[in-house]
C-alpha atoms as a PDB file:
ATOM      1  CA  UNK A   1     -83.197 -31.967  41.899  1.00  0.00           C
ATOM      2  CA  UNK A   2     -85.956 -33.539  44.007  1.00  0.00           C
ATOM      3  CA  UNK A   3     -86.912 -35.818  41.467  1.00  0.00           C
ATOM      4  CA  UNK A   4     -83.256 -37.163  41.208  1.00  0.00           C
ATOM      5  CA  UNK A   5     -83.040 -37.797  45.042  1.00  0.00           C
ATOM      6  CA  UNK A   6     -86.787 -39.048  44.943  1.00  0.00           C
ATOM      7  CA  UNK A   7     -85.394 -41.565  41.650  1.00  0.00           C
ATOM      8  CA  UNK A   8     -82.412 -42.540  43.494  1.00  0.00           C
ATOM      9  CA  UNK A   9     -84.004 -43.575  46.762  1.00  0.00           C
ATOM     10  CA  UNK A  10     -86.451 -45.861  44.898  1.00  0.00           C
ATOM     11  CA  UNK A  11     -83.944 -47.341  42.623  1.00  0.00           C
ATOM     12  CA  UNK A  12     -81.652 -48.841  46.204  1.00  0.00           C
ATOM     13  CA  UNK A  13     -85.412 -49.744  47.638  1.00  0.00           C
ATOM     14  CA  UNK A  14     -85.583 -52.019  44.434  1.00  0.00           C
ATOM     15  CA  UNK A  15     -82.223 -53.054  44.749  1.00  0.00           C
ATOM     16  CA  UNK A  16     -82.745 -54.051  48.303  1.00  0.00           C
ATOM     17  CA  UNK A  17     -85.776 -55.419  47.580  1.00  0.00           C
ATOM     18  CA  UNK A  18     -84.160 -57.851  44.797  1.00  0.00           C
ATOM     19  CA  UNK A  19     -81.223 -58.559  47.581  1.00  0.00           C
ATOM     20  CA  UNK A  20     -83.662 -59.869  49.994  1.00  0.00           C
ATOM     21  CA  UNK A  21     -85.454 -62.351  47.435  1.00  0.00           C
ATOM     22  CA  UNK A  22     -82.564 -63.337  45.435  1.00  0.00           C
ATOM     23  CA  UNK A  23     -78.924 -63.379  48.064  1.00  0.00           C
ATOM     24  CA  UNK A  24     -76.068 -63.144  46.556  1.00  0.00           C
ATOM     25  CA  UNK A  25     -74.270 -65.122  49.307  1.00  0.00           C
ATOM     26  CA  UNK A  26     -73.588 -68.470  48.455  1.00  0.00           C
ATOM     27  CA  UNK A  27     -74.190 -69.323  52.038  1.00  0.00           C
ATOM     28  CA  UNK A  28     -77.715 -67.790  51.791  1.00  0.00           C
ATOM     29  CA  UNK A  29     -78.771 -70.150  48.971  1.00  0.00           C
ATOM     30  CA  UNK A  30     -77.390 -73.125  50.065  1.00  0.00           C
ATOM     31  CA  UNK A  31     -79.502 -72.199  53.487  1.00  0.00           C
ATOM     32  CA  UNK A  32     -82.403 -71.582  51.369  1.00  0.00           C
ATOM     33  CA  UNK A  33     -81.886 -74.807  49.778  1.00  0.00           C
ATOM     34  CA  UNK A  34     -81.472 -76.775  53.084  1.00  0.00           C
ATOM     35  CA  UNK A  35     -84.574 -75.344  54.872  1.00  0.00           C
ATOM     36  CA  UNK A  36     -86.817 -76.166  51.449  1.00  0.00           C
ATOM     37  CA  UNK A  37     -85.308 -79.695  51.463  1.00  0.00           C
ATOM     38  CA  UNK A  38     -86.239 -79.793  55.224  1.00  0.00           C
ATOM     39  CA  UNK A  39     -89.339 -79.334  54.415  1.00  0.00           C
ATOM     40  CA  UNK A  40     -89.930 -81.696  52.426  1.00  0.00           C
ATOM     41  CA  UNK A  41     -88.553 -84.162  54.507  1.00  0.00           C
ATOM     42  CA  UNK A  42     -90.937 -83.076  57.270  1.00  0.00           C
ATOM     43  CA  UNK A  43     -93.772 -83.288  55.157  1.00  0.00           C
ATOM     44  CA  UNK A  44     -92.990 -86.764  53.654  1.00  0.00           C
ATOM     45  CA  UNK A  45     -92.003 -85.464  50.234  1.00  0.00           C
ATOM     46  CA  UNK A  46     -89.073 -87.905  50.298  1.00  0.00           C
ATOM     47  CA  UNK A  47     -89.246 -88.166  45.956  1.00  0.00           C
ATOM     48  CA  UNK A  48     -88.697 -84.404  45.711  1.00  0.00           C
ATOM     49  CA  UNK A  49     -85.799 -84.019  48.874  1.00  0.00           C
ATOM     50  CA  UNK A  50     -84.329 -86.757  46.869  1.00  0.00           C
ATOM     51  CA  UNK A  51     -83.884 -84.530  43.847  1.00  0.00           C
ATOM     52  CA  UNK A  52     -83.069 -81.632  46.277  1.00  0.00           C
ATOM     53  CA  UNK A  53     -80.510 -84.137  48.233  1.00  0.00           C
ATOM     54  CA  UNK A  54     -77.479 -83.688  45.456  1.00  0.00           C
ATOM     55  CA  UNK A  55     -77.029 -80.109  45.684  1.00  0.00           C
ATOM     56  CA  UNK A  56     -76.619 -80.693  49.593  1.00  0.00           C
ATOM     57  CA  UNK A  57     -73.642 -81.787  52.021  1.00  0.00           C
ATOM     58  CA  UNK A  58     -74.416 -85.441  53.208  1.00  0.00           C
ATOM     59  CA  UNK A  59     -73.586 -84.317  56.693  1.00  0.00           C
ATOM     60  CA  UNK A  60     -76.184 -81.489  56.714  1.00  0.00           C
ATOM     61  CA  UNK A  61     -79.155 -84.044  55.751  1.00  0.00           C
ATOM     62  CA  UNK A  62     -78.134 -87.319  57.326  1.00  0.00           C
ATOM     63  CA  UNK A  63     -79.303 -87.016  60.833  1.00  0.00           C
ATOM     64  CA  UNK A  64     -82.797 -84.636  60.023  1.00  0.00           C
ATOM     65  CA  UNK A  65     -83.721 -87.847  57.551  1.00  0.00           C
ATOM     66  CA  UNK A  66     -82.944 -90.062  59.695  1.00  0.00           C
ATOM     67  CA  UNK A  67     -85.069 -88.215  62.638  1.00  0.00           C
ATOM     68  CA  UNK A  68     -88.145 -87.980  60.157  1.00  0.00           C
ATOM     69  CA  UNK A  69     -88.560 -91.058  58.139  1.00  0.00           C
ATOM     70  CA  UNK A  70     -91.220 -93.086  59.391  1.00  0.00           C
ATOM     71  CA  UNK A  71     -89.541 -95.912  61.378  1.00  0.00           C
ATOM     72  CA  UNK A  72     -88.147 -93.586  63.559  1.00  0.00           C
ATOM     73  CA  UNK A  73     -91.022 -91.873  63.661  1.00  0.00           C
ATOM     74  CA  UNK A  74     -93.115 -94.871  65.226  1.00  0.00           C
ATOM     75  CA  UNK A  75     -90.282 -95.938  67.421  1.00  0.00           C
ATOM     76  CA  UNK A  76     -90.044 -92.439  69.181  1.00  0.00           C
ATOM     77  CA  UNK A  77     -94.066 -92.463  69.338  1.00  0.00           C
ATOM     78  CA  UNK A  78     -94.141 -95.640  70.977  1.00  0.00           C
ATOM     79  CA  UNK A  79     -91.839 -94.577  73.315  1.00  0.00           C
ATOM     80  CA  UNK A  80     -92.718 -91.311  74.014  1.00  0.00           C
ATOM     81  CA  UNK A  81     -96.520 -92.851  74.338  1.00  0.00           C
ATOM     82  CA  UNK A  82     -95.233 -95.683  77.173  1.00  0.00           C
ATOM     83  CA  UNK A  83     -94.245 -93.081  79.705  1.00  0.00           C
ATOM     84  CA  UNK A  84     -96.332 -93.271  82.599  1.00  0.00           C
ATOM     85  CA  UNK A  85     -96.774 -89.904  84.290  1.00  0.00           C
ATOM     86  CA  UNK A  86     -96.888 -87.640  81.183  1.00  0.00           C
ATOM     87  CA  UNK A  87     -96.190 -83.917  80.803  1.00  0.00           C
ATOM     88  CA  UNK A  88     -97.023 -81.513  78.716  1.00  0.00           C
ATOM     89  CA  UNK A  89     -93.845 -81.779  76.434  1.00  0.00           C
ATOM     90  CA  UNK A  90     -94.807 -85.104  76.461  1.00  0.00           C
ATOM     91  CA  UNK A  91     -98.227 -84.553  75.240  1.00  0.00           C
ATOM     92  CA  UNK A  92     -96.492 -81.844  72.610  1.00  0.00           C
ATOM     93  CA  UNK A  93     -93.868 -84.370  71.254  1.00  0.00           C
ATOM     94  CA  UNK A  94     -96.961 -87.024  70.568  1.00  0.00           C
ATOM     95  CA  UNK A  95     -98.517 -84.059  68.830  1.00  0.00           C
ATOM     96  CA  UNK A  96     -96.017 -83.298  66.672  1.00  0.00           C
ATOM     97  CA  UNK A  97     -95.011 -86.894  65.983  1.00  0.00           C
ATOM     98  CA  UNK A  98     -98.554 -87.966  65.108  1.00  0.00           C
ATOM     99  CA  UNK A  99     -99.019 -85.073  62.812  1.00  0.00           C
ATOM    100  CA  UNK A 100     -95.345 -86.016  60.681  1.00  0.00           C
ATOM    101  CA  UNK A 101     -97.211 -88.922  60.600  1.00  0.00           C
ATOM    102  CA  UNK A 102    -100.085 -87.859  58.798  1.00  0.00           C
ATOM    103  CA  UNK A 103    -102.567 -89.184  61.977  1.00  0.00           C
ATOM    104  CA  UNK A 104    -104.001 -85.568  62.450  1.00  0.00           C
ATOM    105  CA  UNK A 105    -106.980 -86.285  64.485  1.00  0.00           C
ATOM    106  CA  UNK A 106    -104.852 -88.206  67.218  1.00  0.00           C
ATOM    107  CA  UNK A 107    -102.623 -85.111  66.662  1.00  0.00           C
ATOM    108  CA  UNK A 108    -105.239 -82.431  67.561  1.00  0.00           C
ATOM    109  CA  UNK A 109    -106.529 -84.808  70.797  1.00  0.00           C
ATOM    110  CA  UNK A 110    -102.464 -85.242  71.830  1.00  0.00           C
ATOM    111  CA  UNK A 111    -102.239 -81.266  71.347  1.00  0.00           C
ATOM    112  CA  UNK A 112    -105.675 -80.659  73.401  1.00  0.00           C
ATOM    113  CA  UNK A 113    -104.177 -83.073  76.083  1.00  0.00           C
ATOM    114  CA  UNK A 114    -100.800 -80.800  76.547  1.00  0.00           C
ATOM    115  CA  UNK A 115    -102.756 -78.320  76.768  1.00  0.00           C
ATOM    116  CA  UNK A 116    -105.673 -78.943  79.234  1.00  0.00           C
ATOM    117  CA  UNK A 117    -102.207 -79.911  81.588  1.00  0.00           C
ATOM    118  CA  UNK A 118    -100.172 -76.536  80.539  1.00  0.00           C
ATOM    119  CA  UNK A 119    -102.505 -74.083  78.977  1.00  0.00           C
ATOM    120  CA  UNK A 120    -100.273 -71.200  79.611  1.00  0.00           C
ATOM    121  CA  UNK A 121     -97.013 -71.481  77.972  1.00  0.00           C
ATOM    122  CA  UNK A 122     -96.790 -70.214  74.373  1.00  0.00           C
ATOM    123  CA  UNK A 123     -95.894 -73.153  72.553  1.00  0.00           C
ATOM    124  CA  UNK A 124     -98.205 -75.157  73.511  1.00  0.00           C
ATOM    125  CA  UNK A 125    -101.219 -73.011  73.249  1.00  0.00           C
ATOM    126  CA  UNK A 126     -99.805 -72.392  69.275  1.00  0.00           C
ATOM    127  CA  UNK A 127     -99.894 -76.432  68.902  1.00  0.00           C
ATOM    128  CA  UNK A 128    -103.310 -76.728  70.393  1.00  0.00           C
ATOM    129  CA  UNK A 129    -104.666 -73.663  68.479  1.00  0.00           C
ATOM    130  CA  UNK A 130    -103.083 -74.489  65.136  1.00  0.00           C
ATOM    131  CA  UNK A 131    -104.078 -78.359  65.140  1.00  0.00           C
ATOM    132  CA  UNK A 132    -107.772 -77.122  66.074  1.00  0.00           C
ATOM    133  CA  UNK A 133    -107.614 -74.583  62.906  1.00  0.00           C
ATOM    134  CA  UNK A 134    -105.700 -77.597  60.701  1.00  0.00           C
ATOM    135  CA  UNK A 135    -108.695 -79.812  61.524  1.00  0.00           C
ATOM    136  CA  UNK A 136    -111.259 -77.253  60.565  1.00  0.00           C
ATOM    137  CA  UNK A 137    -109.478 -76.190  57.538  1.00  0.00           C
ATOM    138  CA  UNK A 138    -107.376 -79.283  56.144  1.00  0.00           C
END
């Protein structure tokens, strides 16, 4: 008798377990799908979101493109950069920017700038920290 209950529990832990890394939801895959083709897009891997790109509404990947492909990328650095009095969002942004653009040393000195100004909030001490461990480990 225990070694039904015992069999039983470890077959739904398996099933569960399955659930998680395969959905069944439609609406889970397609998510799935969406956040790998976002990646790509982030990291410049336009060739491969391409091939992701047909199994994908138009509206869901317009604007994210758009936001991410290099000219737009340079036009919000150069603004972002002419701002006199900077902040530490401002400092952040250039971070993040720089880095999409593959400039990681400027990245890790924009990062070290927000946070020398704001070294207590969270998300900047996670930029700082993670462009200093990016540079030591590319």
């Amino acid at each position: 008798m225990k070694q039904i209950w015992v069999t039983t529990i470890l077959i739904w832990l398996l099933i569960v377990g399955i659930l998680r890394v395969y959905p069944l939801s439609r609406g889970d895959k397609y998510f799935a799908k969406l956040q790998k083709w976002y990646w790509a897009v982030e990291n410049s891997q336009w060739e491969k979101a391409k091939t992701m790109e047909k199994d994908l509404n138009k509206e869901d990947t317009a604007a994210f493109a758009k936001e991410n492909e290099n000219g737009e990328l340079q036009r919000r650095l150069a603004q972002s950069k002419s701002k006199l009095n900077k902040t530490a969002d401002d400092w952040a942004e250039i971070s993040v920017i720089l880095y999409k653009l593959g400039q990681y040393q400027e990245s890790a000195e924009a990062a070290a700038t927000a946070y020398e100004i704001d070294p207590i909030r969270e998300d900047v001490s996670r930029l700082y920290f993670s462009s200093r461990a990016f540079l030591q480990n590319p």
